[in-house]
PDB file of N, CA and C in Angstrom:
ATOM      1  N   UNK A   1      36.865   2.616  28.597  1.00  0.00           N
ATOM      2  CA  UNK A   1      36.035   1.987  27.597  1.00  0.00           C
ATOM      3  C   UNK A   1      36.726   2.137  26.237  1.00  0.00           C
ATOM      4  N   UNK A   2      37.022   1.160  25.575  1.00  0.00           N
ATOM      5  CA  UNK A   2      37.620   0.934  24.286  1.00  0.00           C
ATOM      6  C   UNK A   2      36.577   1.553  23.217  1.00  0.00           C
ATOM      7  N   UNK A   3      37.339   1.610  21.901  1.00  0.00           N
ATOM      8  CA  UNK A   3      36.330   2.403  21.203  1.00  0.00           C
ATOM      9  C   UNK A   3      35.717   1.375  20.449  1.00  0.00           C
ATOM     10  N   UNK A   4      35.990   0.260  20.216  1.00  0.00           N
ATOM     11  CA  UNK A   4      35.177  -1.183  20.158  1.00  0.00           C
ATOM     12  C   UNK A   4      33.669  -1.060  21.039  1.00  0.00           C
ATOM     13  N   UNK A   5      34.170  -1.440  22.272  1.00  0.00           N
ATOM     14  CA  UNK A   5      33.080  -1.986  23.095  1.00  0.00           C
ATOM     15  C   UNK A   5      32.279  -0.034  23.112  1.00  0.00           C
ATOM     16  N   UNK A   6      32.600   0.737  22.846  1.00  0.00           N
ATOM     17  CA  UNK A   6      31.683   1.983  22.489  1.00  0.00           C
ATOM     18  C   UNK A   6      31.047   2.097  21.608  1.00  0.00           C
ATOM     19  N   UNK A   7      31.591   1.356  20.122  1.00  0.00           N
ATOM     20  CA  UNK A   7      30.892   1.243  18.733  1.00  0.00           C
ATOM     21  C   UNK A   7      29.854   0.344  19.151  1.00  0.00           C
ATOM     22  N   UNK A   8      29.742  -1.072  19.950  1.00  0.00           N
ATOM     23  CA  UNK A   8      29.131  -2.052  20.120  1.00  0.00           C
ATOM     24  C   UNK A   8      27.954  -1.640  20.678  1.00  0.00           C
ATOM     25  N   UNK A   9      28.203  -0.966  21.723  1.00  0.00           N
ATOM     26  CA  UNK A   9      27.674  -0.361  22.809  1.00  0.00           C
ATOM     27  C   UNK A   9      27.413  -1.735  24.055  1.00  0.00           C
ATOM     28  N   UNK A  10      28.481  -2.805  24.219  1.00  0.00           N
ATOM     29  CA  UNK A  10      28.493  -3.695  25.312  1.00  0.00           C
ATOM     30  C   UNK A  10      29.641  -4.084  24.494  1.00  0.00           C
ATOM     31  N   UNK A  11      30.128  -5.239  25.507  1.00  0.00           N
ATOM     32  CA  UNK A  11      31.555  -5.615  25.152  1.00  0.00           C
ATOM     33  C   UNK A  11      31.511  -6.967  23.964  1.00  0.00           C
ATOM     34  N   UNK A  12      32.887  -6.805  23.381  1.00  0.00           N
ATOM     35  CA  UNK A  12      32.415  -8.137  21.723  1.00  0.00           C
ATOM     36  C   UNK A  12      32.024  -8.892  22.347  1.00  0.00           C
ATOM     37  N   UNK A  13      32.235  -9.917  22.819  1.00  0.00           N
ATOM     38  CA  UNK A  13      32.091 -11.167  23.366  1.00  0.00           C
ATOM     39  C   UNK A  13      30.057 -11.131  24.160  1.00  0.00           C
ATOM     40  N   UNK A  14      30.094  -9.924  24.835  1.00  0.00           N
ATOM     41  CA  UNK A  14      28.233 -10.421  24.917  1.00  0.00           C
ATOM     42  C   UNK A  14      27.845  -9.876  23.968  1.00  0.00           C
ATOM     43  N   UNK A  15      28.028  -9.193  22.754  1.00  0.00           N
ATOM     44  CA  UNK A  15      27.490  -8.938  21.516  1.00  0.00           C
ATOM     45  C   UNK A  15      27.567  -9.820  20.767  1.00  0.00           C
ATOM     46  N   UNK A  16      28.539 -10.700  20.397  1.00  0.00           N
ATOM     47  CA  UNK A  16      28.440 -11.501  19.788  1.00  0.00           C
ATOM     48  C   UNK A  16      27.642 -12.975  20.046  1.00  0.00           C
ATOM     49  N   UNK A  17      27.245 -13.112  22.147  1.00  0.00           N
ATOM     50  CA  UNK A  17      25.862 -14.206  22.038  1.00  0.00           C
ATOM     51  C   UNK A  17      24.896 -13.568  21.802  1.00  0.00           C
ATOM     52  N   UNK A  18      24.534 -11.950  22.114  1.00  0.00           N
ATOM     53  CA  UNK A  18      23.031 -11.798  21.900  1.00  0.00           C
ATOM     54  C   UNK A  18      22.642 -11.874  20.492  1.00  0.00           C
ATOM     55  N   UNK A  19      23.612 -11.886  19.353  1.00  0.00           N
ATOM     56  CA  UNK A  19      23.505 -11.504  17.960  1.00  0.00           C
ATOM     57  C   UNK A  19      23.346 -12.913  17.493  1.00  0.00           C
ATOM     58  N   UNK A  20      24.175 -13.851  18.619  1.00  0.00           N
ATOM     59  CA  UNK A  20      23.550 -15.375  17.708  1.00  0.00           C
ATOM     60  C   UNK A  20      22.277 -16.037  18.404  1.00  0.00           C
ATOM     61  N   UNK A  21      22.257 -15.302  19.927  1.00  0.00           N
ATOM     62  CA  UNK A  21      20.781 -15.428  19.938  1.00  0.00           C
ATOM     63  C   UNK A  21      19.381 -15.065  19.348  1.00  0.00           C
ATOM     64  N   UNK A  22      19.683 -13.907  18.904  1.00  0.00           N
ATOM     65  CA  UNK A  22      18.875 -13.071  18.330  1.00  0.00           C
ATOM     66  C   UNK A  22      18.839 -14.093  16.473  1.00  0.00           C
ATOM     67  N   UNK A  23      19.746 -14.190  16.111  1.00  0.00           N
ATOM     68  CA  UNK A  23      20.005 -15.104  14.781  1.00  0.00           C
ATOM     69  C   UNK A  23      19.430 -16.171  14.912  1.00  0.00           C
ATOM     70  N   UNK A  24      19.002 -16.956  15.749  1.00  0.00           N
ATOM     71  CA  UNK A  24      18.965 -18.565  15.732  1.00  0.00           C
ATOM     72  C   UNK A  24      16.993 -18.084  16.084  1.00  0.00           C
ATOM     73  N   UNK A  25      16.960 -17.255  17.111  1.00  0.00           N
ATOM     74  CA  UNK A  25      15.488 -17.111  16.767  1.00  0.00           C
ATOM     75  C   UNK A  25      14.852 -16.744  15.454  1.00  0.00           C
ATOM     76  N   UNK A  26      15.535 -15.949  14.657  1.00  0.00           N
ATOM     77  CA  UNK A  26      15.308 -15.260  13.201  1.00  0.00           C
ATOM     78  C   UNK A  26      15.031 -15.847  12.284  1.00  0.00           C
ATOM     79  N   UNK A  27      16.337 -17.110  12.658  1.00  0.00           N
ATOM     80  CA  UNK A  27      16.377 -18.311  11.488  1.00  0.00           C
ATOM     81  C   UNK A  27      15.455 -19.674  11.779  1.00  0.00           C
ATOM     82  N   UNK A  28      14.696 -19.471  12.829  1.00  0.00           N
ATOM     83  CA  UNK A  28      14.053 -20.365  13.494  1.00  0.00           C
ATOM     84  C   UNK A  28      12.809 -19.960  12.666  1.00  0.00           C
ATOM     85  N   UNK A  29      12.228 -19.351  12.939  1.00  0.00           N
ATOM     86  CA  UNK A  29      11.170 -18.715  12.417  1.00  0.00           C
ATOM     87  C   UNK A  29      11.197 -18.615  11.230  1.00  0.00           C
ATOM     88  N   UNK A  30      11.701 -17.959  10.158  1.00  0.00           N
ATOM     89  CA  UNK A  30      12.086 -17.908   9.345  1.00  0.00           C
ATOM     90  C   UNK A  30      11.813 -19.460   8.359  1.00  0.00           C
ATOM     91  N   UNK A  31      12.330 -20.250   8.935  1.00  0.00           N
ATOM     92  CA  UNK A  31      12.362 -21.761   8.694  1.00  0.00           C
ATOM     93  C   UNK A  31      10.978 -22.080   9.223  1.00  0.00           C
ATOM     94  N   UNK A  32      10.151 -21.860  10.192  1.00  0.00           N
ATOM     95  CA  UNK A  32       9.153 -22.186  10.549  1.00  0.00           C
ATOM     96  C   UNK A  32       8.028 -21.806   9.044  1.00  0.00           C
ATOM     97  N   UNK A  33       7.763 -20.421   8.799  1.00  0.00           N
ATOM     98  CA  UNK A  33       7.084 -19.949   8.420  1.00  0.00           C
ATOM     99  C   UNK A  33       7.584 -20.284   6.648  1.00  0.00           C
ATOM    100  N   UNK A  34       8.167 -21.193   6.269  1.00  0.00           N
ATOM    101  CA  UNK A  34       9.345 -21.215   4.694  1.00  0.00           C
ATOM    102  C   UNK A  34       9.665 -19.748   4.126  1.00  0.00           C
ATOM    103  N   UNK A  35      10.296 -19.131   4.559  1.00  0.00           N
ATOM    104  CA  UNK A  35      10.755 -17.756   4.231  1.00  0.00           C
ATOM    105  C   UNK A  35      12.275 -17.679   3.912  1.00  0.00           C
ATOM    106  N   UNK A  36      12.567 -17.140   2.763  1.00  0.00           N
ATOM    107  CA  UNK A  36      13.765 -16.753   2.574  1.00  0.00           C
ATOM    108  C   UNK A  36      14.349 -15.999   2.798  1.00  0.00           C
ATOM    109  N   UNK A  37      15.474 -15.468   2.581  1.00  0.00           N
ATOM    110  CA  UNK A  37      15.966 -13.785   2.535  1.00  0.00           C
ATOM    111  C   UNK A  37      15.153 -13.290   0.927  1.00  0.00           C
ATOM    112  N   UNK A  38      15.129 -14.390   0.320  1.00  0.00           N
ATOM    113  CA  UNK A  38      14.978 -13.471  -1.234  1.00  0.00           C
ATOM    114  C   UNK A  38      13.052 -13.340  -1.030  1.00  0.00           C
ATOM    115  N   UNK A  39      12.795 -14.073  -0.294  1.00  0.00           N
ATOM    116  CA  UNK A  39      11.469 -13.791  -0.280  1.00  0.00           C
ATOM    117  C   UNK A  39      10.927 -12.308   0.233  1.00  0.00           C
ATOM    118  N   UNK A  40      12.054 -12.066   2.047  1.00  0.00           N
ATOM    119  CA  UNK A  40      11.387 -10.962   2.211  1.00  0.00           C
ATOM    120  C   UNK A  40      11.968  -9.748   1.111  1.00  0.00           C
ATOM    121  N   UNK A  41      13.110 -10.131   0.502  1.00  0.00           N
ATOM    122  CA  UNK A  41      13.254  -8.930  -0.628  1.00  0.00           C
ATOM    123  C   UNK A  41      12.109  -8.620  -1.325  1.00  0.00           C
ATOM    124  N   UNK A  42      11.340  -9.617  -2.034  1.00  0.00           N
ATOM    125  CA  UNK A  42      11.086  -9.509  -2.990  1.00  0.00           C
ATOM    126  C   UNK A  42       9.896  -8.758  -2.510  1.00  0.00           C
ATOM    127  N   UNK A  43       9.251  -9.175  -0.814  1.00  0.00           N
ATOM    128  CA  UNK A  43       8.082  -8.581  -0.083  1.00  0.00           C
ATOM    129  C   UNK A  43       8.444  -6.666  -0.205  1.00  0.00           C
ATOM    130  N   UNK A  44       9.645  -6.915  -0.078  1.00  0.00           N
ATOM    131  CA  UNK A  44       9.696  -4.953   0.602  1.00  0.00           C
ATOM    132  C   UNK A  44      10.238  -4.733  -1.239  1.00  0.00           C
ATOM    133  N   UNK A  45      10.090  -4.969  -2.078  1.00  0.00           N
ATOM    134  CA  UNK A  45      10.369  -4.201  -3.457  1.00  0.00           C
ATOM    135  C   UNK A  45       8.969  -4.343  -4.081  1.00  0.00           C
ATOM    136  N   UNK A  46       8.007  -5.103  -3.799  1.00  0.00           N
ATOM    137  CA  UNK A  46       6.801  -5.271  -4.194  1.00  0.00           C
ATOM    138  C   UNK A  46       5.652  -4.445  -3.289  1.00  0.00           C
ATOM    139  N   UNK A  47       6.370  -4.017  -1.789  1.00  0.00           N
ATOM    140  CA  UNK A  47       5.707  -2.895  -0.739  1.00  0.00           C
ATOM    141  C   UNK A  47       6.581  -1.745  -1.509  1.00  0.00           C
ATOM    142  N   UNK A  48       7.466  -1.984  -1.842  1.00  0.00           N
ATOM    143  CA  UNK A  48       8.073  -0.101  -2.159  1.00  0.00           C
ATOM    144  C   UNK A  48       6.750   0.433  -3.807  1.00  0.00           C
ATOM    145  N   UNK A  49       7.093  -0.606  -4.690  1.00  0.00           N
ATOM    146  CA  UNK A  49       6.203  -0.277  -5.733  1.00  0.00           C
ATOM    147  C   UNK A  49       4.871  -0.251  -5.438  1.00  0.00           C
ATOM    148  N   UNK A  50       4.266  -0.704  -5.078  1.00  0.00           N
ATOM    149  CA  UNK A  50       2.707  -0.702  -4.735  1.00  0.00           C
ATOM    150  C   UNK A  50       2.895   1.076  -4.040  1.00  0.00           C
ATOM    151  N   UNK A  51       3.410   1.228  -3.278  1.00  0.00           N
ATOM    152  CA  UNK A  51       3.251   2.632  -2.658  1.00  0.00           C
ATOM    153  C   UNK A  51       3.701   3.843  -3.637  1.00  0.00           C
ATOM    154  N   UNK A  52       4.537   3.391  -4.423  1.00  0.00           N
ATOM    155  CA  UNK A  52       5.608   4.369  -5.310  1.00  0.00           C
ATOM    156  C   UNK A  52       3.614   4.120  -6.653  1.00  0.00           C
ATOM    157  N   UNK A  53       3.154   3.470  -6.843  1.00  0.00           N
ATOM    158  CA  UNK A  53       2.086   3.429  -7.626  1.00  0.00           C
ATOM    159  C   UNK A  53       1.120   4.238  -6.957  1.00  0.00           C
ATOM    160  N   UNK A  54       0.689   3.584  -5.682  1.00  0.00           N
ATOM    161  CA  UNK A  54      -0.585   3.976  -5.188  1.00  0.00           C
ATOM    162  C   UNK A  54      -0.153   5.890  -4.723  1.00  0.00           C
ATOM    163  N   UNK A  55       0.997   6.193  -4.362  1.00  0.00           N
ATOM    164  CA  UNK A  55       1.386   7.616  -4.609  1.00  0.00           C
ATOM    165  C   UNK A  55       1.396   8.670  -5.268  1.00  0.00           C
ATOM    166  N   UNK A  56       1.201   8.242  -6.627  1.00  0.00           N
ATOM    167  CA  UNK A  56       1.064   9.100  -7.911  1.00  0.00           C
ATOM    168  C   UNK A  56      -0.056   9.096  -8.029  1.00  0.00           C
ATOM    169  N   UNK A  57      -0.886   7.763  -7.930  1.00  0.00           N
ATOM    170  CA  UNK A  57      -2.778   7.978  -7.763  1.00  0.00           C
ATOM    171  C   UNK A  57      -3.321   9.130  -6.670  1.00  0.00           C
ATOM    172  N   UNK A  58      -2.652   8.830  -6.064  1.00  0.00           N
ATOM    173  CA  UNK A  58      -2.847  10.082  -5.055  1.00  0.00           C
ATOM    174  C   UNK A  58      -2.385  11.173  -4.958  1.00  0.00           C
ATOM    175  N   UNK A  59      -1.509  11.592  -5.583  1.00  0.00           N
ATOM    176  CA  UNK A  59      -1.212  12.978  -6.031  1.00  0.00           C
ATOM    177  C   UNK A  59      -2.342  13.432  -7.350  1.00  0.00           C
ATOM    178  N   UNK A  60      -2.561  12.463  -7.923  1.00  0.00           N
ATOM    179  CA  UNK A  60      -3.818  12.842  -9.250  1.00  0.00           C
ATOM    180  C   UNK A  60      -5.081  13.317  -8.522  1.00  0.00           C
ATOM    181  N   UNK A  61      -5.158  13.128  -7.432  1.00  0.00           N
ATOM    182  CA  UNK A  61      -6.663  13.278  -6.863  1.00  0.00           C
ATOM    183  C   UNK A  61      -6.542  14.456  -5.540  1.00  0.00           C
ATOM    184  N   UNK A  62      -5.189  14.733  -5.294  1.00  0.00           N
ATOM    185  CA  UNK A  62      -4.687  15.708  -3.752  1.00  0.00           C
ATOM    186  C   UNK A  62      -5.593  16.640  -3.959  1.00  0.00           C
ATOM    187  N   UNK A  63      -5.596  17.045  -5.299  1.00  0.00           N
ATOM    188  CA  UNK A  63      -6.611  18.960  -5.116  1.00  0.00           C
ATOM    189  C   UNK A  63      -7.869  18.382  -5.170  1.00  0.00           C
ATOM    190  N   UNK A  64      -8.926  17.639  -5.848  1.00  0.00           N
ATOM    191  CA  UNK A  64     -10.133  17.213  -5.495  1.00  0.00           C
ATOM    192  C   UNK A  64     -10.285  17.171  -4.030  1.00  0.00           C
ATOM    193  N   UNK A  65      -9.262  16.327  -2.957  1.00  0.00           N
ATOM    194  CA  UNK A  65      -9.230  16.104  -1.702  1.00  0.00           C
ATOM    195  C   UNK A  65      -9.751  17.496  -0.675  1.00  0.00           C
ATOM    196  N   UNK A  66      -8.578  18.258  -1.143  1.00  0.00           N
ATOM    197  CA  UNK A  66      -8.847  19.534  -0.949  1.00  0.00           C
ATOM    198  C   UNK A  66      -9.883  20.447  -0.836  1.00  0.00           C
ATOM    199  N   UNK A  67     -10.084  20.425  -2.117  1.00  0.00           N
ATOM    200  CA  UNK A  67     -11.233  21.247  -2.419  1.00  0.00           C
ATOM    201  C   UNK A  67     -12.900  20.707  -1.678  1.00  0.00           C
ATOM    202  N   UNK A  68     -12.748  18.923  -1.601  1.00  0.00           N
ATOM    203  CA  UNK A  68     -13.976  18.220  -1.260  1.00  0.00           C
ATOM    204  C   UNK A  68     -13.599  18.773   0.309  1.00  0.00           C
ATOM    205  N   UNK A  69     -12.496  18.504   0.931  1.00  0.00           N
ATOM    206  CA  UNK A  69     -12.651  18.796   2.532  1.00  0.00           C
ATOM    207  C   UNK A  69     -12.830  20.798   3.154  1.00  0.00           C
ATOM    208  N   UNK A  70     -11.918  21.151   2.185  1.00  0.00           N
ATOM    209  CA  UNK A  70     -12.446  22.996   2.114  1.00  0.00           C
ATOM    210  C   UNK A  70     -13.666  23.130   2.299  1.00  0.00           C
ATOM    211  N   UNK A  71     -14.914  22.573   1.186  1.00  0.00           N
ATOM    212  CA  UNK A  71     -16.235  22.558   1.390  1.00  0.00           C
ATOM    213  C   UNK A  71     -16.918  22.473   2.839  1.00  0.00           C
ATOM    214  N   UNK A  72     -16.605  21.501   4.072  1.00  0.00           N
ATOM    215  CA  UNK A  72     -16.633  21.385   5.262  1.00  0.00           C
ATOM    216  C   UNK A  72     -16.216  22.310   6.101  1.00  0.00           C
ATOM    217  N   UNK A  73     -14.671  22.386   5.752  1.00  0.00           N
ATOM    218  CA  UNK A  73     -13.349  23.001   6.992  1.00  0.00           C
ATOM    219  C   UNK A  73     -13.943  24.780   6.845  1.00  0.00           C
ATOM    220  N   UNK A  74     -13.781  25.319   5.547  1.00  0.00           N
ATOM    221  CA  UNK A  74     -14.086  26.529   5.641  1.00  0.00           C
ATOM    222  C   UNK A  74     -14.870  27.418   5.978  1.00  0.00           C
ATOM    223  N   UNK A  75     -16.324  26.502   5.757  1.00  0.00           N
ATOM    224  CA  UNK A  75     -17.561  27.359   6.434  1.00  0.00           C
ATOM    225  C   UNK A  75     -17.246  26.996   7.885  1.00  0.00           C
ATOM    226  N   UNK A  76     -17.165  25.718   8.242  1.00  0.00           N
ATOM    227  CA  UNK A  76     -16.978  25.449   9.919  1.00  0.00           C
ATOM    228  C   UNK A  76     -16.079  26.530  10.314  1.00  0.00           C
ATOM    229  N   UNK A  77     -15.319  26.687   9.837  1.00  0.00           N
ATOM    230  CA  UNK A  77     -14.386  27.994  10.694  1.00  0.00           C
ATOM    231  C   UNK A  77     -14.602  29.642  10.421  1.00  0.00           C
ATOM    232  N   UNK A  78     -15.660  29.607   9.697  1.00  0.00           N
ATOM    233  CA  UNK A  78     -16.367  31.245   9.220  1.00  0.00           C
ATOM    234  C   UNK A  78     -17.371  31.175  11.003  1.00  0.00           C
ATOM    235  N   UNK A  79     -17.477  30.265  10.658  1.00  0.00           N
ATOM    236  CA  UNK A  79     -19.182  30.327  11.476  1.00  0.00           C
ATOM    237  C   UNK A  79     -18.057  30.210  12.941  1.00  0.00           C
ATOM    238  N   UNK A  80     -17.096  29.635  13.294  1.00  0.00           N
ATOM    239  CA  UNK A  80     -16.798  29.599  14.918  1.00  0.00           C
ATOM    240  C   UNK A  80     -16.193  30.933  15.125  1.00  0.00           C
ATOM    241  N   UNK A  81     -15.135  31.306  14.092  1.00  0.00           N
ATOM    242  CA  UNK A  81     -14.871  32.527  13.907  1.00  0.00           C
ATOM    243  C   UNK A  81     -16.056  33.725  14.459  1.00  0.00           C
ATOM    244  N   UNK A  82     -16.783  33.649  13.658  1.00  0.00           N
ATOM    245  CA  UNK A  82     -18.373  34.922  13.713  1.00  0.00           C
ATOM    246  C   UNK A  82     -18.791  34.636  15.594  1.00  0.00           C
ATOM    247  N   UNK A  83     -18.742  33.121  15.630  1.00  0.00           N
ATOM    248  CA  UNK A  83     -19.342  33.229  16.654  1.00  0.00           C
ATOM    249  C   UNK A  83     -18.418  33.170  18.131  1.00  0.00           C
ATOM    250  N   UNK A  84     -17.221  33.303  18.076  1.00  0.00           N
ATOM    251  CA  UNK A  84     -16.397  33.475  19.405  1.00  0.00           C
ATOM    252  C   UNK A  84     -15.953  35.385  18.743  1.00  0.00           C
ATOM    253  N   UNK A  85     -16.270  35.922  17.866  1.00  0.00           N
ATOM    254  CA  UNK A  85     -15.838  37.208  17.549  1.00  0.00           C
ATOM    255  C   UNK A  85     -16.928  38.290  18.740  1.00  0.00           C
ATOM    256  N   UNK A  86     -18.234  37.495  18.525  1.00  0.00           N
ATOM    257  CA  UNK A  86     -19.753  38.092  19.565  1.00  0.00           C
ATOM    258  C   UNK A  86     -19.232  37.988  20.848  1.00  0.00           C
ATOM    259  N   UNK A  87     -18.221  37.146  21.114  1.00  0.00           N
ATOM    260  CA  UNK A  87     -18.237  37.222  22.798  1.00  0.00           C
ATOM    261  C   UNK A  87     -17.290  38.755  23.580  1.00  0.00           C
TER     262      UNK A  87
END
């Protein structure tokens, strides 16, 4: 096995139809739906910021989170605690 067809992981020649098969469906669709390349850029830099935003909102609120679910988590585990300690 050549270190080609090892990088490929199959030999050039069927890598290179599944890649224009795989392409012609891509670009099929793609064309179906009017999508660009710059479109889906602009989709995954407008998904990175929305998250890189909605992330810092949520670090402003992590210890409220906390503290609101502690209120629940901590007595629930006093009380199973106490009560598998009786057995």
């Amino acid at each position: 096995m050549s270190a080609l067809t090892r990088f490929l992981g199959d030999s050039p020649l069927r890598v290179i139809v599944k890649l224009l098969v795989v392409s012609f469906i891509v670009g099929f669709l793609m064309s179906a739906f009017h999508w660009s390349p710059w479109d889906i850029f602009d989709a995954l830099r407008d998904m990175v910021l929305r998250i890189w935003n909605m992330g810092f909102a949520a670090l402003g609120n992590f210890f409220g989170y906390i503290v609101l679910g502690a209120v629940i988590v901590v007595p629930a585990f006093l009380v199973l605690r106490l009560l598998s300690y009786r057995r």
